[in-house]
Protein backbone atom coordinates (compact mmCIF):
# COMPACT_ATOMS: atom_id res chain seq x y z
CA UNK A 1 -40.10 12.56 55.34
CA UNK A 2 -38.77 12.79 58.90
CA UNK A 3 -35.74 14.73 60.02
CA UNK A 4 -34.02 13.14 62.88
CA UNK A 5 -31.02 15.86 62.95
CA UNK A 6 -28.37 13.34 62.68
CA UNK A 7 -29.41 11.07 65.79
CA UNK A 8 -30.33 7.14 64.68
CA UNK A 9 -32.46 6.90 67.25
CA UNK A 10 -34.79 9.76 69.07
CA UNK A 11 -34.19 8.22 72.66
CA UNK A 12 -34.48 10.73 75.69
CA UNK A 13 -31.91 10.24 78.85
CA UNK A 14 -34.15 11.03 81.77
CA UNK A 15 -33.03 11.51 85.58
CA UNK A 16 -34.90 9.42 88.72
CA UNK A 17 -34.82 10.67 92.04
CA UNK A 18 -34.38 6.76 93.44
CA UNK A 19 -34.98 7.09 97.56
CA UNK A 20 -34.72 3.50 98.57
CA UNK A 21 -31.51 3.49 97.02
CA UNK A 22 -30.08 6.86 97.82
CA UNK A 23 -29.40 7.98 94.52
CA UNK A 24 -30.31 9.76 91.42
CA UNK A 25 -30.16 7.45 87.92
CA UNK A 26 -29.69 8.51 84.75
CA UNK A 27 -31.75 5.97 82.36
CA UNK A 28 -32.25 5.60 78.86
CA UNK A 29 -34.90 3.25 77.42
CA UNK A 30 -34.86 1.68 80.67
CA UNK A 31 -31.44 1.12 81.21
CA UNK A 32 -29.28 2.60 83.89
CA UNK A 33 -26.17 5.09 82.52
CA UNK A 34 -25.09 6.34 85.92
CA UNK A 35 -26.03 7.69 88.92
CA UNK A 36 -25.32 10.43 91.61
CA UNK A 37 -25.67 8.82 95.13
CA UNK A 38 -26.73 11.03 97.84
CA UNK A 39 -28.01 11.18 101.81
CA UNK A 40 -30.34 13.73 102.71
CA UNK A 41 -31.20 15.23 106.10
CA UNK A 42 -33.93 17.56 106.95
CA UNK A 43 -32.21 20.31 104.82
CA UNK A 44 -29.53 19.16 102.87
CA UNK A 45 -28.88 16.66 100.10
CA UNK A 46 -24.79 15.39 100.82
CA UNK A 47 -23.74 14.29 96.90
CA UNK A 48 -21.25 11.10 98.01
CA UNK A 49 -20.39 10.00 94.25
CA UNK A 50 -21.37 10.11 90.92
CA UNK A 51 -20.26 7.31 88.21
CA UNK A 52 -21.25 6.94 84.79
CA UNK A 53 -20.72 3.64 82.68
CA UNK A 54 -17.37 4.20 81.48
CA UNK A 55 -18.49 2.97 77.95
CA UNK A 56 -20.65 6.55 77.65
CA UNK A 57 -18.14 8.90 79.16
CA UNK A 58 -17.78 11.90 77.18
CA UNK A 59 -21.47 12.22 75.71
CA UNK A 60 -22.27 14.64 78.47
CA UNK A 61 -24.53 11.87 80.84
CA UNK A 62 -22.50 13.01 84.00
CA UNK A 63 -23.39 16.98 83.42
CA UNK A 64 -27.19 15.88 82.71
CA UNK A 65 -27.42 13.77 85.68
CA UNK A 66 -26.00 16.68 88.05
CA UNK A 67 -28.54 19.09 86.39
CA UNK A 68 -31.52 16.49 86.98
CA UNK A 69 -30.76 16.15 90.22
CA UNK A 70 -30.00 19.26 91.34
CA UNK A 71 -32.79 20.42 89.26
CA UNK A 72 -34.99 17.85 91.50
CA UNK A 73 -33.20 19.64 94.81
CA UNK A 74 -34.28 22.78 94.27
CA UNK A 75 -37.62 22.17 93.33
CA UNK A 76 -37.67 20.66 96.96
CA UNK A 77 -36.36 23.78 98.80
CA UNK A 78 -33.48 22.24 99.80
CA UNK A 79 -29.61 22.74 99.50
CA UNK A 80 -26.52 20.93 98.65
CA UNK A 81 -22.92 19.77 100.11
CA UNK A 82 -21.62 18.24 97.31
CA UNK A 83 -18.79 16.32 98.74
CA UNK A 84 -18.33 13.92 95.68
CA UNK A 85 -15.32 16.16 93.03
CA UNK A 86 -17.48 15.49 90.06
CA UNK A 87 -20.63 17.62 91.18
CA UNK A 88 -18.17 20.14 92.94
CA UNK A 89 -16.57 20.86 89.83
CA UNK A 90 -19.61 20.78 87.97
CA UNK A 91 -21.19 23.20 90.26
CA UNK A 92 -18.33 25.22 89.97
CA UNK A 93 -19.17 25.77 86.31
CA UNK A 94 -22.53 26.68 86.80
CA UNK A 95 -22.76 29.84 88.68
CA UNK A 96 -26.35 29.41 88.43
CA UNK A 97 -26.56 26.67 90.65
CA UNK A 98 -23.92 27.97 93.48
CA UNK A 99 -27.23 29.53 95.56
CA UNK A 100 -27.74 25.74 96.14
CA UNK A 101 -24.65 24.94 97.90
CA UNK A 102 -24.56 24.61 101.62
CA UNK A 103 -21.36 26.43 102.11
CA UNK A 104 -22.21 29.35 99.72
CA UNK A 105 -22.13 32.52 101.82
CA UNK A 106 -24.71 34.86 101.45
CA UNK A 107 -27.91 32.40 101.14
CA UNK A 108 -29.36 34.55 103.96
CA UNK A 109 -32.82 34.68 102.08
CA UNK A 110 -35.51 34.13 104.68
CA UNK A 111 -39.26 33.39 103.67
């Protein structure tokens, strides 16, 4: 007997660093739920917008795609200017990811 905790279907939403296309995608069994599109210099990732298929707003795709991609950012060493509201504000939330943003003062750590 399996226990699937209430979910119909065990699928996992994972997040793709895309680079010919400038954006991060959120995808589940293959298909696309949203995406965070970016342009990156030398030592910053600019967020520009982030849309989600309007169908799936409100299951939380939007937060996991900011994570994945910031997650992805700072694994890279390199910071953030999140111009587009919907990472702003989710940034805002998570205090643990402010040392990522550009603007953040005090990010005066030196290797």
């Amino acid at each position: 007997m399996t226990h699937d905790h209430g979910s119909p279907k065990a699928t996992t939403t994972e997040v793709v660093d895309v680079r010919e296309r400038q954006r991060y995608e959120a995808r589940r069994d293959g298909a696309v739920l949203g995406h965070a599109a970016y342009q990156e210099t030398d030592q910053l990732v600019v967020f520009t917008h982030t849309e989600v298929d309007p169908s799936l707003e409100g299951q939380g795709i939007g937060g996991l795609l900011v994570r994945g991609a910031l997650d992805n950012v700072r694994r890279r060493g390199l910071a953030v200017l999140p111009i587009c509201p919907f990472v702003q504000a989710w940034m805002t939330r998570h205090p643990d990811y402010a040392d990522l943003d550009y603007r953040s003062p005090g990010s005066t750590v030196t290797d």
